[in-house]
Protein backbone atom coordinates (compact mmCIF):
# COMPACT_ATOMS: atom_id res chain seq x y z
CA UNK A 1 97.70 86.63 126.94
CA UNK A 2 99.18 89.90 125.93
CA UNK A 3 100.89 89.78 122.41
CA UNK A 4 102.83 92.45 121.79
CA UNK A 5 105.29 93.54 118.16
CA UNK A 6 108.21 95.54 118.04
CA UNK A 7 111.71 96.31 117.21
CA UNK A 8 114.02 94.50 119.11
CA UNK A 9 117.21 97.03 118.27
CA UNK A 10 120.64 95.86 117.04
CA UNK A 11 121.59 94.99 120.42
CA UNK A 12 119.21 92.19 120.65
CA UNK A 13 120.59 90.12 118.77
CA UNK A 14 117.53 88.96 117.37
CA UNK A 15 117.78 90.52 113.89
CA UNK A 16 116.03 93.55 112.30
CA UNK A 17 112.72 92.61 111.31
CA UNK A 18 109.83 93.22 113.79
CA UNK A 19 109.05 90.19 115.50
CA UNK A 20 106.01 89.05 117.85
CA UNK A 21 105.88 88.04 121.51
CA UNK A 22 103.84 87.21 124.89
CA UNK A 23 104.27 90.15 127.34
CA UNK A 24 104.75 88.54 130.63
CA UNK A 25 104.98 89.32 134.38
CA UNK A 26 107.93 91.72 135.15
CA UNK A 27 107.89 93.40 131.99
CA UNK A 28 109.61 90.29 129.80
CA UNK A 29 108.38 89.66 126.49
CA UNK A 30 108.94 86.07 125.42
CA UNK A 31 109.43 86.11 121.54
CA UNK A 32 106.75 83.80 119.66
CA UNK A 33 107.26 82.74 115.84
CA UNK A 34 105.59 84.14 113.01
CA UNK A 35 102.35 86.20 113.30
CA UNK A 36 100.43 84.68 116.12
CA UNK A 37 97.23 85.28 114.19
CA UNK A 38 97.83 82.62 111.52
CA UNK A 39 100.65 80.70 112.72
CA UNK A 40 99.52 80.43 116.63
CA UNK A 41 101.09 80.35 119.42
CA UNK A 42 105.04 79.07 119.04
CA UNK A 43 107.61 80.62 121.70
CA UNK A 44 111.27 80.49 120.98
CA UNK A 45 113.94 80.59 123.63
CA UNK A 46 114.43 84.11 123.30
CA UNK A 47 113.27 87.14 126.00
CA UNK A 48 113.70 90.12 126.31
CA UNK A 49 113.06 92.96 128.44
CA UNK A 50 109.63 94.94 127.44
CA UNK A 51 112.00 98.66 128.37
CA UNK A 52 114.65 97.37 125.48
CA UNK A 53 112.23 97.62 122.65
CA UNK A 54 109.89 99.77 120.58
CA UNK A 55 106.72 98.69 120.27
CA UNK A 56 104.58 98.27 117.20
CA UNK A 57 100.95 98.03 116.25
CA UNK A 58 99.79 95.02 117.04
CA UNK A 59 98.37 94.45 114.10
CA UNK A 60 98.70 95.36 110.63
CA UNK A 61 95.64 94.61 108.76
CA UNK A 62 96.10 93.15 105.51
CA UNK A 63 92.71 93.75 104.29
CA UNK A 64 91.19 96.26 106.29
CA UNK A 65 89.62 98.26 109.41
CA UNK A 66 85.47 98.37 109.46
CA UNK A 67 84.72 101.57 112.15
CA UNK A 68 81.45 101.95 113.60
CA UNK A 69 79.91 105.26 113.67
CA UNK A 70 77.86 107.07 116.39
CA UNK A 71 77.90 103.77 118.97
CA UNK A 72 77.53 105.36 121.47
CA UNK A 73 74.11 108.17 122.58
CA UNK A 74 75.88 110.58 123.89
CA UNK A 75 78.03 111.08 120.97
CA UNK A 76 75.10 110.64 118.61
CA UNK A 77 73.87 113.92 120.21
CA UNK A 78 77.03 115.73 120.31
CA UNK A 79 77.07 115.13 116.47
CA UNK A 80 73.71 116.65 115.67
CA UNK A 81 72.36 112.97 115.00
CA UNK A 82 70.11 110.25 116.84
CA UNK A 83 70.83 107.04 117.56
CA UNK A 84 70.97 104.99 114.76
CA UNK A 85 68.66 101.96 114.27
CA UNK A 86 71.66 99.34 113.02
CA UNK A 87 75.26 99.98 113.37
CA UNK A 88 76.55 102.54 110.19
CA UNK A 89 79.88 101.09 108.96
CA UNK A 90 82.56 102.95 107.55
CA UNK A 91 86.40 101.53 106.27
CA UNK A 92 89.72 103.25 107.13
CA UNK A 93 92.56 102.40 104.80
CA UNK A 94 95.09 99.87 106.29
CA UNK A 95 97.80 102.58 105.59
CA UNK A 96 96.51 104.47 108.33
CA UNK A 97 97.70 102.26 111.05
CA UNK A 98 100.46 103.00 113.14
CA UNK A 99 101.90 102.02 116.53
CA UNK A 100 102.03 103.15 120.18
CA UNK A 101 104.46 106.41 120.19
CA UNK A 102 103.84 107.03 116.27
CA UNK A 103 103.28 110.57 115.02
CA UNK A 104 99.99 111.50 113.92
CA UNK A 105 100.65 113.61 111.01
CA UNK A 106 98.59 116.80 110.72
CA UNK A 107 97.68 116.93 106.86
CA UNK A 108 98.21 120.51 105.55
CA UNK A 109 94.50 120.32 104.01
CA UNK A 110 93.06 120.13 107.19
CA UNK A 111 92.39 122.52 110.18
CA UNK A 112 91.25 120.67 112.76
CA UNK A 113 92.19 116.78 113.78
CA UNK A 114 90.35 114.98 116.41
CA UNK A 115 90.74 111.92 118.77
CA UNK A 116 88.28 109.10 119.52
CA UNK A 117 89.05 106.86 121.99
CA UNK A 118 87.89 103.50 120.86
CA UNK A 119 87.76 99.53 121.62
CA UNK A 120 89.09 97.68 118.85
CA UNK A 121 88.06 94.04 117.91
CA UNK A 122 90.72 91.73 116.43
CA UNK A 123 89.26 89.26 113.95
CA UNK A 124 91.42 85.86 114.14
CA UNK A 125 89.72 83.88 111.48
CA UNK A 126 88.25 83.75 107.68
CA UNK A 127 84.64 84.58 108.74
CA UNK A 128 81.03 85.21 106.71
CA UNK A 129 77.72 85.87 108.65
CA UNK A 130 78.26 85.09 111.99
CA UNK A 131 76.03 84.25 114.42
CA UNK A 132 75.47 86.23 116.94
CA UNK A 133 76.17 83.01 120.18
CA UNK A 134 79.49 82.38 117.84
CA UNK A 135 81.10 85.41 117.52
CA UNK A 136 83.27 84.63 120.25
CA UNK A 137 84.69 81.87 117.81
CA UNK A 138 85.96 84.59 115.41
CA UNK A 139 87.35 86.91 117.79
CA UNK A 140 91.48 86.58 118.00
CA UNK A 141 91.70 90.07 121.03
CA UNK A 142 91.17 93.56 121.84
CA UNK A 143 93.20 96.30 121.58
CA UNK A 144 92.66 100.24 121.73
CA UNK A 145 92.48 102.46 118.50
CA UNK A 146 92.23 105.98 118.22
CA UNK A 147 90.29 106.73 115.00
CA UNK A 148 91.73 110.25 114.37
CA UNK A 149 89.74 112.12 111.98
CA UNK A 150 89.32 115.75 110.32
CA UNK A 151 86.93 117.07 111.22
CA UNK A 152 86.36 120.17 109.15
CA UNK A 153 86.71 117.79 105.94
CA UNK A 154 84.20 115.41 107.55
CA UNK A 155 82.02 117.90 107.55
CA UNK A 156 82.91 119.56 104.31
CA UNK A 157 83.28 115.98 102.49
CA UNK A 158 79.68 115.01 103.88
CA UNK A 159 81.42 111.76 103.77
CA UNK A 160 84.47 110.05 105.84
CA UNK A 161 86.76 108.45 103.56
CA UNK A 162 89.50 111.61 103.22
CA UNK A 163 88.59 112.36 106.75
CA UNK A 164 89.07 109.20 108.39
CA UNK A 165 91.76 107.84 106.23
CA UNK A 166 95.35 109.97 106.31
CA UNK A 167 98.42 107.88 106.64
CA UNK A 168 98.82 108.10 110.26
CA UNK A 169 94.96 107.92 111.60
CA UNK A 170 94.72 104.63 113.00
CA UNK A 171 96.51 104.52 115.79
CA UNK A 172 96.48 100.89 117.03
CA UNK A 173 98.22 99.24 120.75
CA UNK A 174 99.87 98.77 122.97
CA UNK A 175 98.87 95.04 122.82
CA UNK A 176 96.69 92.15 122.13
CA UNK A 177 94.84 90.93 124.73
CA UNK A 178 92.94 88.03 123.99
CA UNK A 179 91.38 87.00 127.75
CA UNK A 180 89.81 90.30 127.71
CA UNK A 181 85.95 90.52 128.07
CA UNK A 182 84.15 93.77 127.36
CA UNK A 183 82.31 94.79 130.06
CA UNK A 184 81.69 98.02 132.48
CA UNK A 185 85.41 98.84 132.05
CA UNK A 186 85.89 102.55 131.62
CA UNK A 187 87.06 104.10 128.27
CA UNK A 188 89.00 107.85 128.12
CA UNK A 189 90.96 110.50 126.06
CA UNK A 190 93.37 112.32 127.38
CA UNK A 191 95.19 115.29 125.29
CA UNK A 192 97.77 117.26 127.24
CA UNK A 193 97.36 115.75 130.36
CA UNK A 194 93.67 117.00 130.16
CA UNK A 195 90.78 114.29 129.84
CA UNK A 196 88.44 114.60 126.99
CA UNK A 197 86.28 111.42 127.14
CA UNK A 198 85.11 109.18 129.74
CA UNK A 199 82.93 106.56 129.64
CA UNK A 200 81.95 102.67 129.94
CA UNK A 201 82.32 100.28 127.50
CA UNK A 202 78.63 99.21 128.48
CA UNK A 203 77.57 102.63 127.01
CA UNK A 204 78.06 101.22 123.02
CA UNK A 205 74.41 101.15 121.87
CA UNK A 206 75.56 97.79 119.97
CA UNK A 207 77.73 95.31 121.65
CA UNK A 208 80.45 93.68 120.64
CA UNK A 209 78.57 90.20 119.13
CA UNK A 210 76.05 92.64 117.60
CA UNK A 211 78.75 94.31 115.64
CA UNK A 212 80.82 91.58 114.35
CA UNK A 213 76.94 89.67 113.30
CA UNK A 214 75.96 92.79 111.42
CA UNK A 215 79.61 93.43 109.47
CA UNK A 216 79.91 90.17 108.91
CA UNK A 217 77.05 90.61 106.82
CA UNK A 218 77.69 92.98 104.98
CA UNK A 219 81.63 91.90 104.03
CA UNK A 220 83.69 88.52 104.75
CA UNK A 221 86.05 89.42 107.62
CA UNK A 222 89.60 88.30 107.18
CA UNK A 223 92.46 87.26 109.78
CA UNK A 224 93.92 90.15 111.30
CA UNK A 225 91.04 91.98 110.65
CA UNK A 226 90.24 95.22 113.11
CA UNK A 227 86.55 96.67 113.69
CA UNK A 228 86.46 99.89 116.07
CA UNK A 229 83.41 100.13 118.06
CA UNK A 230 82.76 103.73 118.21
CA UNK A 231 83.66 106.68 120.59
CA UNK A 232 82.24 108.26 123.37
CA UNK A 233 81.61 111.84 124.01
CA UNK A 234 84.09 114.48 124.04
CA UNK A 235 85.74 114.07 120.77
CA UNK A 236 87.46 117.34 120.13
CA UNK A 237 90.82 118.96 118.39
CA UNK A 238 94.32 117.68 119.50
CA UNK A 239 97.06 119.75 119.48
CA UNK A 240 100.07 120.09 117.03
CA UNK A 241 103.30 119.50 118.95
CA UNK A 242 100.75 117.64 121.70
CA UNK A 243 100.15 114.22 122.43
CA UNK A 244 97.03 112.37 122.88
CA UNK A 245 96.40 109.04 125.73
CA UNK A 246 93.14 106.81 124.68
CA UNK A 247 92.93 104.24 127.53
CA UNK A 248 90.55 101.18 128.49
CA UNK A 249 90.88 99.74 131.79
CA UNK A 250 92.40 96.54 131.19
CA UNK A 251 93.85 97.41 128.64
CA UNK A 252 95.99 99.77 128.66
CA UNK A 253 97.12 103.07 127.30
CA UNK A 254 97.72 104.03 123.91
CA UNK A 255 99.86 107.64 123.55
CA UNK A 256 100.80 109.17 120.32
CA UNK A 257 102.84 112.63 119.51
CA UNK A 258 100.82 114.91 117.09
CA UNK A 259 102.73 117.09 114.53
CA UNK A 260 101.80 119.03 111.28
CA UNK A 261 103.91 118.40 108.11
């Protein structure tokens, strides 16, 4: 299943709040109840075509998003680093989510902003060191993210909080998908019709049920929940006045505007 949010418009007929839904064939959303993550499942009689809307993030974390860093080798090099012996966790403020089609904001205090293409995990229950054969048990879908970050005050910061976490830097869609399976599916970045980053999802140095073991560790994970798995190679500067496309085979293509304040 694809789960999709959004604005439905005035014309809907289906109020103002942002409301959840399946995406099915033809490009019909059918609108579920509630938020799918902690009510379930629930359709209503309503649909409505997928071109009539404006879609949302997916998710809005209530707690928080856990990134991993340097996941995969060849960014590791391209970093100056080596590849790290256990995963190195890092949070990004909830604030910084947005949707498919947001504006990244360029912050004044910065000169350069990058993309990272990235698989995101959503987490669909209260969890607490997981085991590795049950992580699939605490695992609601994937989505893409795109964990934008400044670079020159990541490097000036020798940290990543005020790098990593400017209203706007966690781009987060189109869609839930909860069938799919990370596998050899390919992972890119493309910034002004130009591709940046290309690789498989196979590359991560740690997989999916050895991330979600080791932060689970470290913190309780919470419904709704996101962990980014790290980027490939070929990070580098968007543009302002650009837009940037981080894609995953199977699951789609997230594309965001970038503009400076």
């Amino acid at each position: 299943m694809r789960i999709v949010r959004f604005s439905p418009g005035p014309a809907a007929g289906l109020g103002s709040d942002p409301l959840f839904g399946l995406l099915e064939d033809g490009g019909l959303i059918h609108v579920i109840t509630g938020d799918p993550i902690y009510s379930g499942i629930q359709k209503t009689a309503a649909i409505i075509a997928l071109s009539k809307v404006r879609l949302l993030a997916p998710v809005i974390p209530r707690s928080k998003v856990v990134c991993i860093g340097k996941n995969y080798a060849d960014h590791a090099a391209e970093m100056g680093g080596v590849v790290p012996e256990e995963p190195i966790i890092f949070l990004k403020p909830n604030t910084s989510v947005i949707g498919p089609h947001d504006t990244i904001v360029w912050p004044d205090m910065s000169e350069r902003v990058d993309h990272e293409s990235e698989l995101a995990i959503v987490i669909g229950r209260l969890c607490k060191d997981v085991p590795i054969e049950r992580v699939n048990d605490v695992i609601f879908g994937y989505t893409i993210a795109n964990d934008v970050t400044a670079r020159d005050l990541q490097k000036k910061d020798g940290q990543w909080t005020r790098a990593k976490g400017f209203d706007t830097f966690c781009p987060i869609g189109p869609w839930i998908d909860t069938e799919f399976i990370p596998g050899t599916q390919k992972i890119t970045a493309t910034v002004n019709g130009e591709l940046k980053q290309s690789a498989q999802l196979s590359d991560m140095i740690f997989k999916v049920p050895e991330i979600i073991n080791f932060v689970s560790r470290v913190m309780t994970l919470l419904p709704g929940d996101v962990i980014l798995t790290g980027t490939p190679a070929g990070i580098g500067p968007m543009i302002a006045g650009g837009s940037a496309t981080m894609s995953i085979e199977g699951l789609g293509d997230l594309t965001n505007k970038v503009s400076k304040n």
